[in-house]
PDB file of N, CA and C in Angstrom:
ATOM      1  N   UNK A   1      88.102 124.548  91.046  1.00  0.00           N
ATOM      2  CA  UNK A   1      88.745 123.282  91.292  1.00  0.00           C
ATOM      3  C   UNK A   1      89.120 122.590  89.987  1.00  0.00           C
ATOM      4  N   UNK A   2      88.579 122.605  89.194  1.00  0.00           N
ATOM      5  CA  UNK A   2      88.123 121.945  87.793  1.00  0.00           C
ATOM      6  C   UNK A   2      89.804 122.767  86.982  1.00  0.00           C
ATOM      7  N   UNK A   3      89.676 124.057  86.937  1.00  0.00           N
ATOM      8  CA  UNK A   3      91.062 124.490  86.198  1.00  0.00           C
ATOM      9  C   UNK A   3      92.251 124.224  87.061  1.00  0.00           C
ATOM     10  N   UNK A   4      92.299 124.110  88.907  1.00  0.00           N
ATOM     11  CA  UNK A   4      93.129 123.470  88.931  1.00  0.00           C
ATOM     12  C   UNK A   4      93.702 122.695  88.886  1.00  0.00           C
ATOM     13  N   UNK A   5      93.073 121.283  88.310  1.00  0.00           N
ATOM     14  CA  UNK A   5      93.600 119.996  87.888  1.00  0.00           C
ATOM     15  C   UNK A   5      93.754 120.007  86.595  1.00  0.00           C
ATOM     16  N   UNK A   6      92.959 120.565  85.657  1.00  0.00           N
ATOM     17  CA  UNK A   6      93.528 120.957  84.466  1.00  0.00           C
ATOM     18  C   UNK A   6      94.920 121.119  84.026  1.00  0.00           C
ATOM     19  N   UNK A   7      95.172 122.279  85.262  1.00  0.00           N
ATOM     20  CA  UNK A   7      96.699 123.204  85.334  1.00  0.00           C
ATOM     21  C   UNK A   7      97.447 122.077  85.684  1.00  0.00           C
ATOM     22  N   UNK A   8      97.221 121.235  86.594  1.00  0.00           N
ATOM     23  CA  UNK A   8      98.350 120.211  86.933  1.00  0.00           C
ATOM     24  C   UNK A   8      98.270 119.183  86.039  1.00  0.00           C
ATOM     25  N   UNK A   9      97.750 118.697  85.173  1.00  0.00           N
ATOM     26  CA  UNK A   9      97.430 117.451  83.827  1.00  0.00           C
ATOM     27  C   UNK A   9      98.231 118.278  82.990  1.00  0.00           C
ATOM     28  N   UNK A  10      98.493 119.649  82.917  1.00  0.00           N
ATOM     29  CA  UNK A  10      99.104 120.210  81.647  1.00  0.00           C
ATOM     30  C   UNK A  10     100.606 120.247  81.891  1.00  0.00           C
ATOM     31  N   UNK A  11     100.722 120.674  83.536  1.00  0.00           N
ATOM     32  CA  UNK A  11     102.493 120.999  83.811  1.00  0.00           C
ATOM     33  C   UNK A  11     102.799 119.518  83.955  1.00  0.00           C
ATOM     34  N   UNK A  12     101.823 118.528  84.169  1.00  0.00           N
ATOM     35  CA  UNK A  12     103.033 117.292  83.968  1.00  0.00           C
ATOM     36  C   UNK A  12     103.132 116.412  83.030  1.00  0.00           C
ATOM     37  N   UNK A  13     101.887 116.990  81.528  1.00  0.00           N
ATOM     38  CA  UNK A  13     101.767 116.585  80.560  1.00  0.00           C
ATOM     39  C   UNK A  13     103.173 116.947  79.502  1.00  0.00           C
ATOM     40  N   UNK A  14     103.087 118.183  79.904  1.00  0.00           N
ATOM     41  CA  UNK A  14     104.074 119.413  79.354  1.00  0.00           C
ATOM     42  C   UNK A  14     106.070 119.129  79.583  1.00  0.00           C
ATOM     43  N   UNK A  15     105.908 118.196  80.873  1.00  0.00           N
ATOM     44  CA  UNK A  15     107.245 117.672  81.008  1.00  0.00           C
ATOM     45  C   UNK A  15     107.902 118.541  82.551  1.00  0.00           C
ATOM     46  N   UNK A  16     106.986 119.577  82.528  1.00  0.00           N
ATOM     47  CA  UNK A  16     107.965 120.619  83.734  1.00  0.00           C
ATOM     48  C   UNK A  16     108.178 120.417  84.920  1.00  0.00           C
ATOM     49  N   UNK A  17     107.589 119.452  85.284  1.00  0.00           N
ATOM     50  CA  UNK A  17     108.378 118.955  86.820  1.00  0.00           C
ATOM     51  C   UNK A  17     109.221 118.364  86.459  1.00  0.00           C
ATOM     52  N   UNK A  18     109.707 117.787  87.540  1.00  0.00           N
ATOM     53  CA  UNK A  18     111.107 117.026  87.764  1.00  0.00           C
ATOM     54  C   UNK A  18     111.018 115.364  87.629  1.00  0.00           C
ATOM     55  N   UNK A  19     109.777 115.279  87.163  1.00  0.00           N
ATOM     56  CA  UNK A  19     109.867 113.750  87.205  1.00  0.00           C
ATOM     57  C   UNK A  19     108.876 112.441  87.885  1.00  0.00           C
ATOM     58  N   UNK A  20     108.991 111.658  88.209  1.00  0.00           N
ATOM     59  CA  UNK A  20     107.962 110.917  89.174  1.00  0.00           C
ATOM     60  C   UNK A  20     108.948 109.811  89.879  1.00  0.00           C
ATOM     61  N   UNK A  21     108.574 109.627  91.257  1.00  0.00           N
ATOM     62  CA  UNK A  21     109.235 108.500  91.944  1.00  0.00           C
ATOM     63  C   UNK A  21     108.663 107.229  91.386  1.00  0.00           C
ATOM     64  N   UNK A  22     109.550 106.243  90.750  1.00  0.00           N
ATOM     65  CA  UNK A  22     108.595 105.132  90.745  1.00  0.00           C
ATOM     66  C   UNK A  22     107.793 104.232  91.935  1.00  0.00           C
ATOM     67  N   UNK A  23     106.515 103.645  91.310  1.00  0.00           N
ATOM     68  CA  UNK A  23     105.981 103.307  92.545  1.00  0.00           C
ATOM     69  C   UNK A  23     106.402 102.164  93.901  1.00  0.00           C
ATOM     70  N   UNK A  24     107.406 101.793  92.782  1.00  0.00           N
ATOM     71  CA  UNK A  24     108.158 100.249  93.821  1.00  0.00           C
ATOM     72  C   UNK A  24     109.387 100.895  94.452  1.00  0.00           C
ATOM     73  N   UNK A  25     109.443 102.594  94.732  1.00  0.00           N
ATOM     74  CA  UNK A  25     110.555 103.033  95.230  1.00  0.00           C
ATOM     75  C   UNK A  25     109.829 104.394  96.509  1.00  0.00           C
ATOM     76  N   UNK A  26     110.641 104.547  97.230  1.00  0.00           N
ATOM     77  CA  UNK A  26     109.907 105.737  97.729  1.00  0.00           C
ATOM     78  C   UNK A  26     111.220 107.043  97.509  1.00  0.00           C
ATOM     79  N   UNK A  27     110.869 107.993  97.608  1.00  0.00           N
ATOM     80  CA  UNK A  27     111.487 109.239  97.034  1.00  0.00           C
ATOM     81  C   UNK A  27     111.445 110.578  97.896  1.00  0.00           C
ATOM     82  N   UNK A  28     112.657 111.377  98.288  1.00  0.00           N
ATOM     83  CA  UNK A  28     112.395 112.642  99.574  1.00  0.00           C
ATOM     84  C   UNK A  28     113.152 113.587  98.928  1.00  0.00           C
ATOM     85  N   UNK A  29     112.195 114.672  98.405  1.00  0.00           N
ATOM     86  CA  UNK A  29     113.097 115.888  97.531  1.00  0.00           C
ATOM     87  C   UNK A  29     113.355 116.396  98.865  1.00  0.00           C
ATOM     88  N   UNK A  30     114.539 117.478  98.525  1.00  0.00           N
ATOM     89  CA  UNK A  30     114.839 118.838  99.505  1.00  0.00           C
ATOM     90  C   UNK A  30     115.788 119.268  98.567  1.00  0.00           C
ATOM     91  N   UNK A  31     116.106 120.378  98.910  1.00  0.00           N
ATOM     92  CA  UNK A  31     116.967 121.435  98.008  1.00  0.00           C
ATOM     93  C   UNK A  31     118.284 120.956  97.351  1.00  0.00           C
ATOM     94  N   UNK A  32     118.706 119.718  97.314  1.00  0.00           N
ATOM     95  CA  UNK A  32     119.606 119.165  96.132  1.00  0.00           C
ATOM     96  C   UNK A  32     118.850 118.341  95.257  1.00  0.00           C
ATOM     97  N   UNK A  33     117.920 117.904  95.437  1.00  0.00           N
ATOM     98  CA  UNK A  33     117.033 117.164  94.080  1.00  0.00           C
ATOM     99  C   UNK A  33     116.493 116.258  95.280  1.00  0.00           C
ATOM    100  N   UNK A  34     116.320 115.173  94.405  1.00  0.00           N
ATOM    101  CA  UNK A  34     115.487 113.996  94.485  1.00  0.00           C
ATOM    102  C   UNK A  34     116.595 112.654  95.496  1.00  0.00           C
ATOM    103  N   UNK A  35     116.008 112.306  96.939  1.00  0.00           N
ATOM    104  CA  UNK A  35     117.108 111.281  97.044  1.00  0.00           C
ATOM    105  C   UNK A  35     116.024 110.173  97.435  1.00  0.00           C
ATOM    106  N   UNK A  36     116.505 108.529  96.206  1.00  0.00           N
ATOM    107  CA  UNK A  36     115.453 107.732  95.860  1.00  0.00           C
ATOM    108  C   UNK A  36     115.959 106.576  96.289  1.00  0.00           C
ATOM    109  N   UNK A  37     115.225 105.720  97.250  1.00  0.00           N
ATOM    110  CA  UNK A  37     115.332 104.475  97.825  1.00  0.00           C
ATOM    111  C   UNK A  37     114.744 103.295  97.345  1.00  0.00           C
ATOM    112  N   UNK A  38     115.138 102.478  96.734  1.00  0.00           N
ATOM    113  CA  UNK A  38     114.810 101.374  95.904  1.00  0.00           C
ATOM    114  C   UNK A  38     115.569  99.931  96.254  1.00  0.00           C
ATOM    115  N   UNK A  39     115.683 100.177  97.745  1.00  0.00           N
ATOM    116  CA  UNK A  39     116.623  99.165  98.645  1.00  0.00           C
ATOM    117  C   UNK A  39     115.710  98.042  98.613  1.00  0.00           C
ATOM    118  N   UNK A  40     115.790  96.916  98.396  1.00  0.00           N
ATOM    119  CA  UNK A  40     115.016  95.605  98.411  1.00  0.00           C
ATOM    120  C   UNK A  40     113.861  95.252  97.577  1.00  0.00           C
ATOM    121  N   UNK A  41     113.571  95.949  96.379  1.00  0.00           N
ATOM    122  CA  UNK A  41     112.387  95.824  95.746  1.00  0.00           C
ATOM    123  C   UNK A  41     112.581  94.662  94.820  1.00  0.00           C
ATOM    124  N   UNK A  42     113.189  93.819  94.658  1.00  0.00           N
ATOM    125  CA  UNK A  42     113.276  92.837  93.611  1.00  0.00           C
ATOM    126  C   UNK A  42     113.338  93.824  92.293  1.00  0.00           C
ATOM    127  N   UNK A  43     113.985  94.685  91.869  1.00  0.00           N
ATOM    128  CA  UNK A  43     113.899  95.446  90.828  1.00  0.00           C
ATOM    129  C   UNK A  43     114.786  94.441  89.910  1.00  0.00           C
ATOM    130  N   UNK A  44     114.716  94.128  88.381  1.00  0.00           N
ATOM    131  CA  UNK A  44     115.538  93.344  87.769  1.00  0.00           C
ATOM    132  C   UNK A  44     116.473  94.442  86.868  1.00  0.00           C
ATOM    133  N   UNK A  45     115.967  95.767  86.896  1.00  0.00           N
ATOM    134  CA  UNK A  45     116.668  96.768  86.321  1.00  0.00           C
ATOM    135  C   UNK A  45     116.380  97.951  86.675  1.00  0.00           C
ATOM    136  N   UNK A  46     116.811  99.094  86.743  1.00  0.00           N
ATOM    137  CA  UNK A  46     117.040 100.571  86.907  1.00  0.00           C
ATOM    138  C   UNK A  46     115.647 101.126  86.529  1.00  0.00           C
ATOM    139  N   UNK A  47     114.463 101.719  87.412  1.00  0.00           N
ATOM    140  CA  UNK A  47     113.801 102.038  86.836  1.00  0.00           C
ATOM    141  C   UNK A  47     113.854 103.209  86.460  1.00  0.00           C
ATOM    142  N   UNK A  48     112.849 103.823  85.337  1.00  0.00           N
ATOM    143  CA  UNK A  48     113.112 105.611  85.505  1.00  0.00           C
ATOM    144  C   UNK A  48     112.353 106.374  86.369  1.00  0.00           C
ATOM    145  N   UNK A  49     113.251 107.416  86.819  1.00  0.00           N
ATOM    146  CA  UNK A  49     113.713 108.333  88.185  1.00  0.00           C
ATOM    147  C   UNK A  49     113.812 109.959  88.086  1.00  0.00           C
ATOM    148  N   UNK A  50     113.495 110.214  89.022  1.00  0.00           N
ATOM    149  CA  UNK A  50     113.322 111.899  88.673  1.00  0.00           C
ATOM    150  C   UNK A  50     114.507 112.126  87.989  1.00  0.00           C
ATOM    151  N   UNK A  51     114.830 113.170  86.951  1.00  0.00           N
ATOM    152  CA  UNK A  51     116.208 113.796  86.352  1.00  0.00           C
ATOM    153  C   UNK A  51     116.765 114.425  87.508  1.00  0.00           C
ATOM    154  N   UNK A  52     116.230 114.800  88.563  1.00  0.00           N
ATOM    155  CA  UNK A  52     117.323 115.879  89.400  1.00  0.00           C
ATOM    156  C   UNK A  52     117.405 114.445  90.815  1.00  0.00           C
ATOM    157  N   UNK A  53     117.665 113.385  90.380  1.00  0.00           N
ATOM    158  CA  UNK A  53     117.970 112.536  91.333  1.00  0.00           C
ATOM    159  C   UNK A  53     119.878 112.862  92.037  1.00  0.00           C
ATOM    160  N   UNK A  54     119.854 112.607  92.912  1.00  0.00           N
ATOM    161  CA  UNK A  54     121.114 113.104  93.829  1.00  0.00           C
ATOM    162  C   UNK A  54     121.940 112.148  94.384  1.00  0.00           C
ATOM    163  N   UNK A  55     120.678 111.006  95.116  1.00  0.00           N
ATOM    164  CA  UNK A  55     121.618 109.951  95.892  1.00  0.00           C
ATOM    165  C   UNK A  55     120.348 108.742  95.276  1.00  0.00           C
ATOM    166  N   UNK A  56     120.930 107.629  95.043  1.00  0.00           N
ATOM    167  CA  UNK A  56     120.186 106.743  94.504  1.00  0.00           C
ATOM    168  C   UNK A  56     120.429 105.671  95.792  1.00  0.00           C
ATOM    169  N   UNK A  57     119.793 104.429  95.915  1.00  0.00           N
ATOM    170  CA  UNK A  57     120.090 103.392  96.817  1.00  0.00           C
ATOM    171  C   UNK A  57     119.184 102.520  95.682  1.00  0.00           C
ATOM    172  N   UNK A  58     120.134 101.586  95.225  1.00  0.00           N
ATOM    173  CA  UNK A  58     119.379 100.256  94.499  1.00  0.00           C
ATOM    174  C   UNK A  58     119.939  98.573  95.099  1.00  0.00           C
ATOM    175  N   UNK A  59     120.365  98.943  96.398  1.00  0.00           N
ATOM    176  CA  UNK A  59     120.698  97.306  97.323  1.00  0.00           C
ATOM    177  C   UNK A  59     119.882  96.536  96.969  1.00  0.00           C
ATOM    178  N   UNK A  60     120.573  94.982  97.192  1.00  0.00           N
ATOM    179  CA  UNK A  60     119.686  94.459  97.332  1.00  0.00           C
ATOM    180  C   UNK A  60     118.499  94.204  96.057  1.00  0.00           C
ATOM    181  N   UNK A  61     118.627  94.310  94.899  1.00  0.00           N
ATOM    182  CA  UNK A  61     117.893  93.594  94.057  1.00  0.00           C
ATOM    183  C   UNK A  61     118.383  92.803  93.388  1.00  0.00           C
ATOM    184  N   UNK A  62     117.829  92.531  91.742  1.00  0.00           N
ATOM    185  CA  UNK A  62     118.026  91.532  90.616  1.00  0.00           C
ATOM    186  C   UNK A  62     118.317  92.250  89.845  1.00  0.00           C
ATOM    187  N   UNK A  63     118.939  93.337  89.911  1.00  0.00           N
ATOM    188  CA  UNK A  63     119.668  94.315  88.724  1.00  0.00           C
ATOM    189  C   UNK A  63     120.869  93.504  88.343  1.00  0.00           C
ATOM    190  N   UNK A  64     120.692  93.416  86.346  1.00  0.00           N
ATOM    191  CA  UNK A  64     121.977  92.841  85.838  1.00  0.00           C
ATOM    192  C   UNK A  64     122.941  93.791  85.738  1.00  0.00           C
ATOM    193  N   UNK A  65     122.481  94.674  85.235  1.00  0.00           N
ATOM    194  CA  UNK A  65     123.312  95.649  84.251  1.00  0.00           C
ATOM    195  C   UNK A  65     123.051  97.183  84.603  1.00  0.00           C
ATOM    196  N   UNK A  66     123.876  97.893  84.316  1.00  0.00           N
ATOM    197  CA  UNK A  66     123.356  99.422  84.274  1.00  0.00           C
ATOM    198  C   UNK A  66     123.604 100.105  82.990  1.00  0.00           C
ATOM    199  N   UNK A  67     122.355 100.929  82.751  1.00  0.00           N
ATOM    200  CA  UNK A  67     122.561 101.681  81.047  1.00  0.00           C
ATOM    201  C   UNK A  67     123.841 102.707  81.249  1.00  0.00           C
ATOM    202  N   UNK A  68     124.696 103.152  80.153  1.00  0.00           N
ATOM    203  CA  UNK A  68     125.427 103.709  80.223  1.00  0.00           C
ATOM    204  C   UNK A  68     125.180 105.318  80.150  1.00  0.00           C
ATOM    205  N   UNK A  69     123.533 105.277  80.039  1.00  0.00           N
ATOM    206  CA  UNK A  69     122.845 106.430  80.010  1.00  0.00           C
ATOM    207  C   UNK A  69     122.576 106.930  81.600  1.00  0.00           C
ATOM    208  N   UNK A  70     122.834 106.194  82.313  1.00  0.00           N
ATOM    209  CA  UNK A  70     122.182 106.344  83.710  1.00  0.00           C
ATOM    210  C   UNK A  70     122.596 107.612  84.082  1.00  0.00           C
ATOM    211  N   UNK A  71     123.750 108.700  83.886  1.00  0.00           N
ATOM    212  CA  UNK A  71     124.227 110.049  84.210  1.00  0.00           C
ATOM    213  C   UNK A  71     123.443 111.068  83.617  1.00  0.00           C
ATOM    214  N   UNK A  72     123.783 110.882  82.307  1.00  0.00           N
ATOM    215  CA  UNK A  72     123.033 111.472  81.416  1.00  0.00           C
ATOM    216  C   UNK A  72     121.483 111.789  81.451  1.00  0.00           C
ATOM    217  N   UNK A  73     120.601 110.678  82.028  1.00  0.00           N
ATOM    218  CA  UNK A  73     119.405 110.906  82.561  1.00  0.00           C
ATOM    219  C   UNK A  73     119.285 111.906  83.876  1.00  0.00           C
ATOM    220  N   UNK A  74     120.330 111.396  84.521  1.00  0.00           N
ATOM    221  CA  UNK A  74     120.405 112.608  85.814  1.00  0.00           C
ATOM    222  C   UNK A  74     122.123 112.945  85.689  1.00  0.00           C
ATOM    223  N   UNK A  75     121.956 114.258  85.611  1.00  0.00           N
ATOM    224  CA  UNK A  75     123.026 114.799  85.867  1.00  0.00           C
ATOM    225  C   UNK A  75     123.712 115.061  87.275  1.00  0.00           C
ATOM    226  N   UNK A  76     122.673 115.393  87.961  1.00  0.00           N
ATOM    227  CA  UNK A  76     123.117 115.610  89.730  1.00  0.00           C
ATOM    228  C   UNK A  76     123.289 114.345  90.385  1.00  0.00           C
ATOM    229  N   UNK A  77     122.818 113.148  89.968  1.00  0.00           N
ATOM    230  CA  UNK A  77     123.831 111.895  90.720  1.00  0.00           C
ATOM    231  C   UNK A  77     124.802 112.031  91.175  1.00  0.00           C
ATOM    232  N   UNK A  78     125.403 112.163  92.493  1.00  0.00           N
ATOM    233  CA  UNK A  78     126.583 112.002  92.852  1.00  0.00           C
ATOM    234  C   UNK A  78     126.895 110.570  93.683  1.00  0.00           C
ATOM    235  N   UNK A  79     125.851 109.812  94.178  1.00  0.00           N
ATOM    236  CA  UNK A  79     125.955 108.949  95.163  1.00  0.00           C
ATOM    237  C   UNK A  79     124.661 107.887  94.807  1.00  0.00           C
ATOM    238  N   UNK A  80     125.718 106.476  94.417  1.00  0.00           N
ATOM    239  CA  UNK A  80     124.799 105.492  93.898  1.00  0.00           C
ATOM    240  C   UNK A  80     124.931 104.029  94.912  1.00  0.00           C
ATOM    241  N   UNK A  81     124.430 103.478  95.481  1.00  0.00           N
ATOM    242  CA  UNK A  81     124.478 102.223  96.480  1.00  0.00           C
ATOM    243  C   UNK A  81     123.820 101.464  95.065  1.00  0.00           C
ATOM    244  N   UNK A  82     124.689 100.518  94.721  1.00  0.00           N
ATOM    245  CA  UNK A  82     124.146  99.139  94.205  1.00  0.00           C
ATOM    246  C   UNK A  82     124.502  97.941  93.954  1.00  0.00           C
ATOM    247  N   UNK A  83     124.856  97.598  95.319  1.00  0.00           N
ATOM    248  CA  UNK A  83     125.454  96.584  95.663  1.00  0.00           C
ATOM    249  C   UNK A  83     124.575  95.010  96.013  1.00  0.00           C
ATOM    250  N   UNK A  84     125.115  93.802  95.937  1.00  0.00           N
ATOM    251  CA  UNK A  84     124.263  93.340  96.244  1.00  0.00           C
ATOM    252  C   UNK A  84     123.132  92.940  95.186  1.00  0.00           C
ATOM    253  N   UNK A  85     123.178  92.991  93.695  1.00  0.00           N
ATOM    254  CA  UNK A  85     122.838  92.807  92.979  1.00  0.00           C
ATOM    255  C   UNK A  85     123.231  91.604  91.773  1.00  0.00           C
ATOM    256  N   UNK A  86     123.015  91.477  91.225  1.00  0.00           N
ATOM    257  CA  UNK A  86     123.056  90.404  89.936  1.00  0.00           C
ATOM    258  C   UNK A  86     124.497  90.868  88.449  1.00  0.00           C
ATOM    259  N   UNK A  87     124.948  92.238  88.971  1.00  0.00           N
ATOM    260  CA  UNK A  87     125.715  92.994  88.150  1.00  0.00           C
ATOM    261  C   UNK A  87     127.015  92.102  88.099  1.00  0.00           C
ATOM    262  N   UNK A  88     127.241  91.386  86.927  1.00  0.00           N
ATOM    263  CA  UNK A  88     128.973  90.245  87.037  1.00  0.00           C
ATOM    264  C   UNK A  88     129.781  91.345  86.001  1.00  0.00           C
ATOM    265  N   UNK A  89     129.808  92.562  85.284  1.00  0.00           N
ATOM    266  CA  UNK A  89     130.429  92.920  84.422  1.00  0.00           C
ATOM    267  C   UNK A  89     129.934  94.567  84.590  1.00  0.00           C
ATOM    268  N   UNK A  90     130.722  95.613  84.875  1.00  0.00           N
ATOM    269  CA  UNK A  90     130.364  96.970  84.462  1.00  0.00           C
ATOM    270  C   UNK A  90     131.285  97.605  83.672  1.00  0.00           C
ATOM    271  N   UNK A  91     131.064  97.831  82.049  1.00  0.00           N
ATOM    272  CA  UNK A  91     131.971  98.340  81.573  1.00  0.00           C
ATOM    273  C   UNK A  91     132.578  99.233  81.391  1.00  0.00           C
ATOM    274  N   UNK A  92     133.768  99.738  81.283  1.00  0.00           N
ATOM    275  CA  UNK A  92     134.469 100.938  81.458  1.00  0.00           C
ATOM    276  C   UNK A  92     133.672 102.225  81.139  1.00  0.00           C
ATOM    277  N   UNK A  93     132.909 102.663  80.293  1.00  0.00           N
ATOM    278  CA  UNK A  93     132.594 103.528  80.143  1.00  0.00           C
ATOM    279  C   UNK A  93     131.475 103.926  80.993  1.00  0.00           C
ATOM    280  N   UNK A  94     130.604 103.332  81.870  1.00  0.00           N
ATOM    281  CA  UNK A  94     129.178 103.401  82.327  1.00  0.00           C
ATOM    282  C   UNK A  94     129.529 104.575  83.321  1.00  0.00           C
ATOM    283  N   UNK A  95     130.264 105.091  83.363  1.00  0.00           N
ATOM    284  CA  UNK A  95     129.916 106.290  84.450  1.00  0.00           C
ATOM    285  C   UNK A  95     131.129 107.121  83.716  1.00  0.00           C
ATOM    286  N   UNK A  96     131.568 107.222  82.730  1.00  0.00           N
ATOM    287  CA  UNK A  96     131.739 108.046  81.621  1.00  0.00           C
ATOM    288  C   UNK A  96     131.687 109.465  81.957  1.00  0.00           C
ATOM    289  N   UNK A  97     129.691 109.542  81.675  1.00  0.00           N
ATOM    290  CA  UNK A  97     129.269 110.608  81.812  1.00  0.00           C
ATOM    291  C   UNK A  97     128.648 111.366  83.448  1.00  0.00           C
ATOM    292  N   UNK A  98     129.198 110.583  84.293  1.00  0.00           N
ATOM    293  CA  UNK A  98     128.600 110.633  85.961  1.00  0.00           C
ATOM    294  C   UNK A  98     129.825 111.911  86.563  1.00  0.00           C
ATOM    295  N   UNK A  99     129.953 113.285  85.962  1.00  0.00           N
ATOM    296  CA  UNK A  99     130.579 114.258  86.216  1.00  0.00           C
ATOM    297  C   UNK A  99     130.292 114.519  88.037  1.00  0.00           C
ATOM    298  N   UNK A 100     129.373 114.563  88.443  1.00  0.00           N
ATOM    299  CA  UNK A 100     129.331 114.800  89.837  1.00  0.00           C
ATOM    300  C   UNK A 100     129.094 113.377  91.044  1.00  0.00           C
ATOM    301  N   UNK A 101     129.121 112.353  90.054  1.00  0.00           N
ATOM    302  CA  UNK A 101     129.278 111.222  90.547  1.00  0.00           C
ATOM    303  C   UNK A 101     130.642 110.765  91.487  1.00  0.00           C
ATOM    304  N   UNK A 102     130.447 110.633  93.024  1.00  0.00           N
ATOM    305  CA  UNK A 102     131.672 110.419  94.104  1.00  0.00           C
ATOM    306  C   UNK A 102     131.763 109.501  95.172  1.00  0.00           C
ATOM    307  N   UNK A 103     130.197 108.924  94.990  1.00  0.00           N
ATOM    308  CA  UNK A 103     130.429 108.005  95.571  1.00  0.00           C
ATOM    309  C   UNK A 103     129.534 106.412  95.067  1.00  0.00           C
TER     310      UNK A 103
END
């Protein structure tokens, strides 16, 4: 028992999973990645999210802004809800890098 928690302190020390749901969000992998619900949490910004995230939902909070990194952290984003938020300005470049980004 003892080396198997070991083994798991090392693969997620080590970086090799995919990530962690944050706790003010709930999160349902299946075979396109990670799809993460963060609908109503009073979030004031984007928290960090598995890299193989797919469909995001951030309704409904106190989000100002979005990093222009937000693709780049996940590449498989294709589908972002974040509406309903505090966002008065998104600048041209912020989805830049959102290659599979469509909706």
């Amino acid at each position: 028992m003892d080396i198997i928690l070991i083994f798991v302190f090392a693969v997620i020390c080590a970086g090799l999973v995919k990530g962690t749901c944050p706790l003010t969000c709930s999160c349902v992998d299946d075979s396109s990645g990670s799809h993460v619900n963060c609908h109503s949490k009073y979030l004031r910004r984007i928290p960090t999210l598995p890299k193989d995230t797919y469909n995001l939902d951030l309704r409904y909070n106190n989000i100002t802004e979005i990093d222009v990194q937000l693709c780049k952290e996940m590449p498989q984003l294709h589908t972002i809800y974040i509406s309903f938020n505090l966002i008065i300005e998104i600048p041209v470049t912020t989805f830049a890098a959102c290659e599979q980004l469509y909706y």
